[in-house]
PDB file of N, CA and C in Angstrom:
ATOM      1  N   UNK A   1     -28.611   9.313   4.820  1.00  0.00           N
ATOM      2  CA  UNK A   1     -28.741   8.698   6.119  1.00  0.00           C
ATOM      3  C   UNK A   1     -29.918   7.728   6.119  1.00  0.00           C
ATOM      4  N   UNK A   2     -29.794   7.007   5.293  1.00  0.00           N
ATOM      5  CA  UNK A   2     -31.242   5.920   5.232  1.00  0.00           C
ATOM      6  C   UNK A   2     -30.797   4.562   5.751  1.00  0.00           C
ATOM      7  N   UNK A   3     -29.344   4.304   6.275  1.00  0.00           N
ATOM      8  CA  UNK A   3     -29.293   3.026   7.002  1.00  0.00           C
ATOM      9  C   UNK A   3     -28.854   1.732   5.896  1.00  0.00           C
ATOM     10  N   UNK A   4     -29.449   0.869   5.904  1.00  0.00           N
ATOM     11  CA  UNK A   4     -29.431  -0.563   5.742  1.00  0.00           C
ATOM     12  C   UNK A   4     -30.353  -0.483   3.922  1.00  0.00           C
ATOM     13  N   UNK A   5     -29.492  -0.276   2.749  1.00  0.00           N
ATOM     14  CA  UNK A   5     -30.163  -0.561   1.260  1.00  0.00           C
ATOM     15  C   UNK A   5     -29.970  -2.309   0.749  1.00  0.00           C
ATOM     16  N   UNK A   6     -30.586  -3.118   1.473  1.00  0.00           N
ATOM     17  CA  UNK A   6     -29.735  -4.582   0.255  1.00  0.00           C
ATOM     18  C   UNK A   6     -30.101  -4.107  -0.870  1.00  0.00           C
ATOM     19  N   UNK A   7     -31.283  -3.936  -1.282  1.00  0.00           N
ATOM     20  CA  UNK A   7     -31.582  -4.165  -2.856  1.00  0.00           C
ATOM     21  C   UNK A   7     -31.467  -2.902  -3.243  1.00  0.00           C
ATOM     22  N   UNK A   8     -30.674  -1.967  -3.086  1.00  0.00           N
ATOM     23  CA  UNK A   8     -30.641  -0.627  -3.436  1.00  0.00           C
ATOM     24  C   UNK A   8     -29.047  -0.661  -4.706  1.00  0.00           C
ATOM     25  N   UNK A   9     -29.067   0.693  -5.249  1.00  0.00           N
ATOM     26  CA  UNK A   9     -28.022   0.302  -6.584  1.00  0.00           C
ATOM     27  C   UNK A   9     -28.429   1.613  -6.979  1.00  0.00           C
ATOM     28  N   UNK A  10     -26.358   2.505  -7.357  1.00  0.00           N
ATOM     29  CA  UNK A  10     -26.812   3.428  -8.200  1.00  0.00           C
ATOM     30  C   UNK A  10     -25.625   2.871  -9.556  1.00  0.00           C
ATOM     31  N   UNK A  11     -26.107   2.514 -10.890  1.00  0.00           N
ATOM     32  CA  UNK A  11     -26.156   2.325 -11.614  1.00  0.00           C
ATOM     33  C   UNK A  11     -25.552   2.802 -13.248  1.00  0.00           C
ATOM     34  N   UNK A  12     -24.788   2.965 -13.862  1.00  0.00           N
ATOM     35  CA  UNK A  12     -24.860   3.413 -14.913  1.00  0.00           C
ATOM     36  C   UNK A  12     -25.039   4.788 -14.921  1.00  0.00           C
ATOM     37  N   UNK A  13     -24.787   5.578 -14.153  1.00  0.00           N
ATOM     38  CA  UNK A  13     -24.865   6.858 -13.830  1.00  0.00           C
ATOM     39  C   UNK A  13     -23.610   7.791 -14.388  1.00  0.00           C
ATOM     40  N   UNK A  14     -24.080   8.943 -15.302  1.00  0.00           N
ATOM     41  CA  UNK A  14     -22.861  10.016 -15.692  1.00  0.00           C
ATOM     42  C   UNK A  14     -23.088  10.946 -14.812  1.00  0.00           C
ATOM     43  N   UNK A  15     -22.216  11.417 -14.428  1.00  0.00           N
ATOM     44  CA  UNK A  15     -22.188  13.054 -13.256  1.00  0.00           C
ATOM     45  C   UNK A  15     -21.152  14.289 -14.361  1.00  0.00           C
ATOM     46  N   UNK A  16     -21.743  15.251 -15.276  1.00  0.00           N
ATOM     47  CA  UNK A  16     -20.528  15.590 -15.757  1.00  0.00           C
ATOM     48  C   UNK A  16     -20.447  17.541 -15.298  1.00  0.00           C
ATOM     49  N   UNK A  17     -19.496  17.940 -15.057  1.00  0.00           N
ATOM     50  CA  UNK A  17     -19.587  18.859 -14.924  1.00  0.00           C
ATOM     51  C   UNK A  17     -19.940  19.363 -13.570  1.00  0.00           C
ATOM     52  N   UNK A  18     -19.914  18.659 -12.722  1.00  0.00           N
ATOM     53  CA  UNK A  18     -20.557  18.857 -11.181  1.00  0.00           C
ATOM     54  C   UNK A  18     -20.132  19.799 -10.287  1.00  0.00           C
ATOM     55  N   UNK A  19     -20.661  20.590  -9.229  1.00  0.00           N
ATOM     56  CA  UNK A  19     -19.907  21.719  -8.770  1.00  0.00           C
ATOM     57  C   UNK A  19     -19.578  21.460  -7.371  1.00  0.00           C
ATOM     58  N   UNK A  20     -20.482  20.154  -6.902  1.00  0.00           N
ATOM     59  CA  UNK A  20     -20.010  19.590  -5.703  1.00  0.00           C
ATOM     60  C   UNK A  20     -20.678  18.025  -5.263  1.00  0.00           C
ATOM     61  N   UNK A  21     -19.596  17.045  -5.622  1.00  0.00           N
ATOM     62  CA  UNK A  21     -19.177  16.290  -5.258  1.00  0.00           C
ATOM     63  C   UNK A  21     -20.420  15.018  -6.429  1.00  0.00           C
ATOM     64  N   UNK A  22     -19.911  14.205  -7.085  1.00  0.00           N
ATOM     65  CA  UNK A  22     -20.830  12.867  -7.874  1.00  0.00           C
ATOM     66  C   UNK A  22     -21.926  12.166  -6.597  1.00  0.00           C
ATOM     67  N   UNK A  23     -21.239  11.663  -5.913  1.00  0.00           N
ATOM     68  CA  UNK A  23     -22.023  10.818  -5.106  1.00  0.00           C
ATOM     69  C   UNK A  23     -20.580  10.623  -3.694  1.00  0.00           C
ATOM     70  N   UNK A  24     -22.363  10.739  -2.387  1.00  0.00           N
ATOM     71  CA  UNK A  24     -21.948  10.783  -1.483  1.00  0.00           C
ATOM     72  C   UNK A  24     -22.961   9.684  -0.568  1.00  0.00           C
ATOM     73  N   UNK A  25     -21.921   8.773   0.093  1.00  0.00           N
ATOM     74  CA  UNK A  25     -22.693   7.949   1.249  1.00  0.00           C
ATOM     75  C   UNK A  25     -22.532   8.345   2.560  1.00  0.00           C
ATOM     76  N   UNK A  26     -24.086   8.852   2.716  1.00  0.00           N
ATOM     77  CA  UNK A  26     -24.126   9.425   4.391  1.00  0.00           C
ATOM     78  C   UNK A  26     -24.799   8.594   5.015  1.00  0.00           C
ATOM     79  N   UNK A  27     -24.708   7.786   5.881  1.00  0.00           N
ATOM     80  CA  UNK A  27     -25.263   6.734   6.872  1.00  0.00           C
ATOM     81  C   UNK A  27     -25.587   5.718   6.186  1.00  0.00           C
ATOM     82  N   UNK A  28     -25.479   5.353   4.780  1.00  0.00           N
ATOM     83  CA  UNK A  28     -25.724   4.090   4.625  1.00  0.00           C
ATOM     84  C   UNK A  28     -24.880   2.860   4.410  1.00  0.00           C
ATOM     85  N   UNK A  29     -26.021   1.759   4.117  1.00  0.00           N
ATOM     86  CA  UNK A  29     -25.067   0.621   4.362  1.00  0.00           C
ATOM     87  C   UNK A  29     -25.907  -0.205   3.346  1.00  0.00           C
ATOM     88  N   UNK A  30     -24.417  -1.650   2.517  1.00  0.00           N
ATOM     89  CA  UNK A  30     -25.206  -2.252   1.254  1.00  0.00           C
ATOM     90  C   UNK A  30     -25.750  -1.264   0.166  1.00  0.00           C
ATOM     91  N   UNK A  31     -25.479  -0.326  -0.033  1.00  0.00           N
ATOM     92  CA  UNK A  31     -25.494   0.129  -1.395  1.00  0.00           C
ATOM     93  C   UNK A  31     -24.816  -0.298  -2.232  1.00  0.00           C
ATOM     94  N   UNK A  32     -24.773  -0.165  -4.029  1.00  0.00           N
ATOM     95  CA  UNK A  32     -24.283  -0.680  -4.790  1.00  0.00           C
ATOM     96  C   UNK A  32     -24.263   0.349  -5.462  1.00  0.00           C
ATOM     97  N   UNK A  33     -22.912   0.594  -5.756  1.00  0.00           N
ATOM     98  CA  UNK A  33     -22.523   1.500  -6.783  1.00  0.00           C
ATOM     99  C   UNK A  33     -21.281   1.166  -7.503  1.00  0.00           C
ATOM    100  N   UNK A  34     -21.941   0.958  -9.069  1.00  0.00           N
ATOM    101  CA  UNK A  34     -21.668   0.090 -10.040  1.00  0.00           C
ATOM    102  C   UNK A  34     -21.528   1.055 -11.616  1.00  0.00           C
ATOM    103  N   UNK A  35     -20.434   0.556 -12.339  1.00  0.00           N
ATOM    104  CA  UNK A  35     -20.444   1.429 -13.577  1.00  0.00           C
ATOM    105  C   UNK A  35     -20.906   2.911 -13.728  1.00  0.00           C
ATOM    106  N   UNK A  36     -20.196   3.647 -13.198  1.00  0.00           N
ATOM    107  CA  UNK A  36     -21.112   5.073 -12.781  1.00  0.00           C
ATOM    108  C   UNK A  36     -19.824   5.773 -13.402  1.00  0.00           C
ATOM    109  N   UNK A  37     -19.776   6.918 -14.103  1.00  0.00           N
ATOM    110  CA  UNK A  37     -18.998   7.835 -14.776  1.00  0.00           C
ATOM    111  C   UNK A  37     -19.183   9.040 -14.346  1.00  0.00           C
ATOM    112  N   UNK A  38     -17.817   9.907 -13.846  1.00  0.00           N
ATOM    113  CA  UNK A  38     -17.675  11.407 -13.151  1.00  0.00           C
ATOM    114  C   UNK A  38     -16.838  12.037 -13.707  1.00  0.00           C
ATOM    115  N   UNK A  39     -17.217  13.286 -14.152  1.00  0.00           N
ATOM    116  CA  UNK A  39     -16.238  13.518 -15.460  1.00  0.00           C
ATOM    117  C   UNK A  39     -16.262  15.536 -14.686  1.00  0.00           C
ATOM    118  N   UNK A  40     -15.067  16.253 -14.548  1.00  0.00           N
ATOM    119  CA  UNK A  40     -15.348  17.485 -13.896  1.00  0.00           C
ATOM    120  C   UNK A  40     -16.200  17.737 -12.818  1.00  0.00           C
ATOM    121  N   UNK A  41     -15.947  17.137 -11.600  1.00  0.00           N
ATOM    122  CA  UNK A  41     -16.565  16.944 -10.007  1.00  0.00           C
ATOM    123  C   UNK A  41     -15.977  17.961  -9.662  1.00  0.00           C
ATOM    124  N   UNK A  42     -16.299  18.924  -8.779  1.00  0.00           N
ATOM    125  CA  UNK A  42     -15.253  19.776  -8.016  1.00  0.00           C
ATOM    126  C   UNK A  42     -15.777  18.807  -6.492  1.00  0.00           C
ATOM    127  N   UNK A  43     -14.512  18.936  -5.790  1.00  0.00           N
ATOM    128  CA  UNK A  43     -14.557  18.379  -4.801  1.00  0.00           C
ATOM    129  C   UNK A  43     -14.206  16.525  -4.585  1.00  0.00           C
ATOM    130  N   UNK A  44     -14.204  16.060  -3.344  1.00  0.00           N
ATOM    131  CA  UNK A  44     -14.365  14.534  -3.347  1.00  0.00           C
ATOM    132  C   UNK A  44     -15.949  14.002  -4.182  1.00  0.00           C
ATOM    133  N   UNK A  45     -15.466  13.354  -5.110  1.00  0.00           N
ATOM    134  CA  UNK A  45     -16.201  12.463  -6.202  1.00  0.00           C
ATOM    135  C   UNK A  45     -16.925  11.690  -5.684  1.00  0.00           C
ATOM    136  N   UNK A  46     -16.260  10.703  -5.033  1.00  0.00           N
ATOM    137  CA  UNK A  46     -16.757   9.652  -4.490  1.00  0.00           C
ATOM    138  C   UNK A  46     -16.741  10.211  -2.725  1.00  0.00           C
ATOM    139  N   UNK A  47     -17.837  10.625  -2.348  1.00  0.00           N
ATOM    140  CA  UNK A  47     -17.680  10.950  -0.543  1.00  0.00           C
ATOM    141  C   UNK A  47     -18.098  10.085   0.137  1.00  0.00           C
ATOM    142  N   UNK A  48     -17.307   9.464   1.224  1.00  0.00           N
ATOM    143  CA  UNK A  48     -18.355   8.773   2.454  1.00  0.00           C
ATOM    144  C   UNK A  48     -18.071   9.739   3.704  1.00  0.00           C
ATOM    145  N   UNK A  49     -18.827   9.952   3.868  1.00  0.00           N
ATOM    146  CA  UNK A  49     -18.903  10.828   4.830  1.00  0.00           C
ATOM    147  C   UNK A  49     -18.577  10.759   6.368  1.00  0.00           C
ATOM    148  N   UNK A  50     -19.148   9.877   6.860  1.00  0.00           N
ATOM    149  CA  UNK A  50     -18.801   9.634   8.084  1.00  0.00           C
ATOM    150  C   UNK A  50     -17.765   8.807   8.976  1.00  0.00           C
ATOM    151  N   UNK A  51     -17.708   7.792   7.638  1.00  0.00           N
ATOM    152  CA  UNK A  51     -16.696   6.406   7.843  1.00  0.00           C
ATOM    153  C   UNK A  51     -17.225   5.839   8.780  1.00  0.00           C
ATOM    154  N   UNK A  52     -18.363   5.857   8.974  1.00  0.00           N
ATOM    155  CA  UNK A  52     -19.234   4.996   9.754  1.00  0.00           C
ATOM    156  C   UNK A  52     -20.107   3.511   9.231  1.00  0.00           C
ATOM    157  N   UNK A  53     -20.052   4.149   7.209  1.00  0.00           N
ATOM    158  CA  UNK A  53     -21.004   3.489   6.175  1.00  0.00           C
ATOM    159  C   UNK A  53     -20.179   1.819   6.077  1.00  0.00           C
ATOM    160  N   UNK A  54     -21.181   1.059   5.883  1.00  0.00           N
ATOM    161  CA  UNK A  54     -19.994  -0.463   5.952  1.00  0.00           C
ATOM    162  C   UNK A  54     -21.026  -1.142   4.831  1.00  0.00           C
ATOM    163  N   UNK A  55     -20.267  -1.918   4.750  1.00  0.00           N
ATOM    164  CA  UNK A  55     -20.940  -2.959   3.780  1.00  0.00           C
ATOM    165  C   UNK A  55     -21.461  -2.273   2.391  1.00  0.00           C
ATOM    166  N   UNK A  56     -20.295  -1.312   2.031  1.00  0.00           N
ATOM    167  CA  UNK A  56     -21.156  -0.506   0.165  1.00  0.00           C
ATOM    168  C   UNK A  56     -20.094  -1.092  -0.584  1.00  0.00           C
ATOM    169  N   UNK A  57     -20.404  -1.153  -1.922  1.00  0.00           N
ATOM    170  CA  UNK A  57     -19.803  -2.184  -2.565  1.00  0.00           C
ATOM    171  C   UNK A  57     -19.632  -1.147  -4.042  1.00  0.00           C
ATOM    172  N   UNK A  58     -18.333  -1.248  -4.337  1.00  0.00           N
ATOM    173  CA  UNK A  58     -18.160  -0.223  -5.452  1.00  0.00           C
ATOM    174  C   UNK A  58     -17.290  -0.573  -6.543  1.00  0.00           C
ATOM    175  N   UNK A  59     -17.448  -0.763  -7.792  1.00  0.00           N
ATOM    176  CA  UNK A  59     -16.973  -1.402  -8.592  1.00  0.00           C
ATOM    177  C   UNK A  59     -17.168  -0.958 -10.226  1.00  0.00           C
ATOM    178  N   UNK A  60     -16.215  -1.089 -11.022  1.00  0.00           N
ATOM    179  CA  UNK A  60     -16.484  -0.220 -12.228  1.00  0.00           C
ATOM    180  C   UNK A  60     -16.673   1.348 -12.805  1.00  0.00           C
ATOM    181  N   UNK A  61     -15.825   1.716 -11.461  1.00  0.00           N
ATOM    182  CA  UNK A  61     -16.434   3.397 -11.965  1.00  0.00           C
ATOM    183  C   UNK A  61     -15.753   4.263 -11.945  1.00  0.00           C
ATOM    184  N   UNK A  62     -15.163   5.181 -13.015  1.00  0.00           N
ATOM    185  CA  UNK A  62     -14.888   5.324 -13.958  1.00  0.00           C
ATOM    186  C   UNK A  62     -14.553   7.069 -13.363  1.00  0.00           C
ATOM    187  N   UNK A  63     -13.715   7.710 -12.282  1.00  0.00           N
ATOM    188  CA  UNK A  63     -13.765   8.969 -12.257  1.00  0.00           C
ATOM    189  C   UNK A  63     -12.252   9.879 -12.648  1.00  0.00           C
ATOM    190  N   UNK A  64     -12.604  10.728 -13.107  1.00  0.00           N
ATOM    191  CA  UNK A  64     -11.604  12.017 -14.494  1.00  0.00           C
ATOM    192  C   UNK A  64     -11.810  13.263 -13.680  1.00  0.00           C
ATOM    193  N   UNK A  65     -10.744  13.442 -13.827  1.00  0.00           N
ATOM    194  CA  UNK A  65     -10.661  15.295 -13.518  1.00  0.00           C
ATOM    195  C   UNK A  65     -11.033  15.553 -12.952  1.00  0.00           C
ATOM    196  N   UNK A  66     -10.933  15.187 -11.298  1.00  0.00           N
ATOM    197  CA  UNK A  66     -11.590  15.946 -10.097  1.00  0.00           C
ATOM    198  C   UNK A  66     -10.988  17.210  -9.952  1.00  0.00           C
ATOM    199  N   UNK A  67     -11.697  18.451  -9.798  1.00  0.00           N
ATOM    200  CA  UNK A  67     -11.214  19.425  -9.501  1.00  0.00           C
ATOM    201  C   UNK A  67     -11.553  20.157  -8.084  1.00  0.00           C
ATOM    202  N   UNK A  68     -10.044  20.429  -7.698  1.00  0.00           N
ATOM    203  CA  UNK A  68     -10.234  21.536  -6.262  1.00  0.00           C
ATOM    204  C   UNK A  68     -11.690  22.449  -6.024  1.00  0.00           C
ATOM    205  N   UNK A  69     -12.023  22.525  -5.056  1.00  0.00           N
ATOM    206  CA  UNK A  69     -13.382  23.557  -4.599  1.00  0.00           C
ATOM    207  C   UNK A  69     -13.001  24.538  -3.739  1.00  0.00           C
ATOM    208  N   UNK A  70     -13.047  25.859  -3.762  1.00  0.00           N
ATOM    209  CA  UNK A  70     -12.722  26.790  -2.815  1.00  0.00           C
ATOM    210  C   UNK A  70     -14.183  26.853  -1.932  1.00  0.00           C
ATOM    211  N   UNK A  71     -14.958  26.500  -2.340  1.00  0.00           N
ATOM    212  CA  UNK A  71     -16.045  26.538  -1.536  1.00  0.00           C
ATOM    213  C   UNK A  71     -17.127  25.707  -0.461  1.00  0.00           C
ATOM    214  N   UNK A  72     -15.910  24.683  -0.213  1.00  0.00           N
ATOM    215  CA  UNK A  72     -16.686  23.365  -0.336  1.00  0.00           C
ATOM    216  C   UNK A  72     -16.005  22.937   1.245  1.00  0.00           C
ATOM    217  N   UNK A  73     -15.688  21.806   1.620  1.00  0.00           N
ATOM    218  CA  UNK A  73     -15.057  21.570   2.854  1.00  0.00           C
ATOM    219  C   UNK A  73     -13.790  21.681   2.765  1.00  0.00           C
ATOM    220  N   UNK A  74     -12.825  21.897   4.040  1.00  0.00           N
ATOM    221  CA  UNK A  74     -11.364  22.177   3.415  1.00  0.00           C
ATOM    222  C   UNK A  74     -10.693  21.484   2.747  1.00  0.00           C
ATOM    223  N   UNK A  75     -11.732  19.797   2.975  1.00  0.00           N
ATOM    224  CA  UNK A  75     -11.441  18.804   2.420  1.00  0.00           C
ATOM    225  C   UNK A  75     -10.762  18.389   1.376  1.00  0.00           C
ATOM    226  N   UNK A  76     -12.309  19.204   0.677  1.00  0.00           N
ATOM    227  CA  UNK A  76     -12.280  18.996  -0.832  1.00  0.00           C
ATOM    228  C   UNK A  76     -11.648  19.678  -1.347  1.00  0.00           C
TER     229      UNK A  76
END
C-alpha cells in the first residue's frame, strides 16, 4: 500500500518454491515488474489485490506450476 512508485522496479527476481503467492500489488501504482521467474507458488503468483492498482506495468515474466493452497484465500 505505498501508492504512486515511478522509479520503483522489481527486477530479475526468482521466487522458487513459495508457499504463498511470488508477488503481490496492494495499493500501488507505476511499479515495474520485469523479467521475474516463479517456479512452485502455491496460490495466485502474480496478486493484485484490490483492482484498485493502475498504471503497473508487467512484462517478461516467466510463471510454472502454480499450485492450489488449502490455506490461503478461497481464491487461491
Amino acid at each position: 500500500m505505498i501508492g504512486a512508485v515511478h522509479n520503483s522496479y522489481a527486477k530479475g527476481l526468482a521466487v522458487n518454491q513459495g508457499f504463498n503467492r511470488a508477488f503481490t500489488l496492494h495499493g500501488t501504482h507505476y511499479l515495474r515488474l520485469i523479467d521475474n521467474f516463479a517456479f512452485e507458488v502455491k496460490g495466485h503468483t502474480v496478486f493484485i489485490e484490490d483492482a484498485v492498482e493502475t498504471n503497473n506495468y508487467m512484462k517478461h515474466n516467466l510463471i510454472m506450476k502454480t499450485m492450489r493452497s488449502m490455506s490461503l484465500l478461497n481464491t487461491d
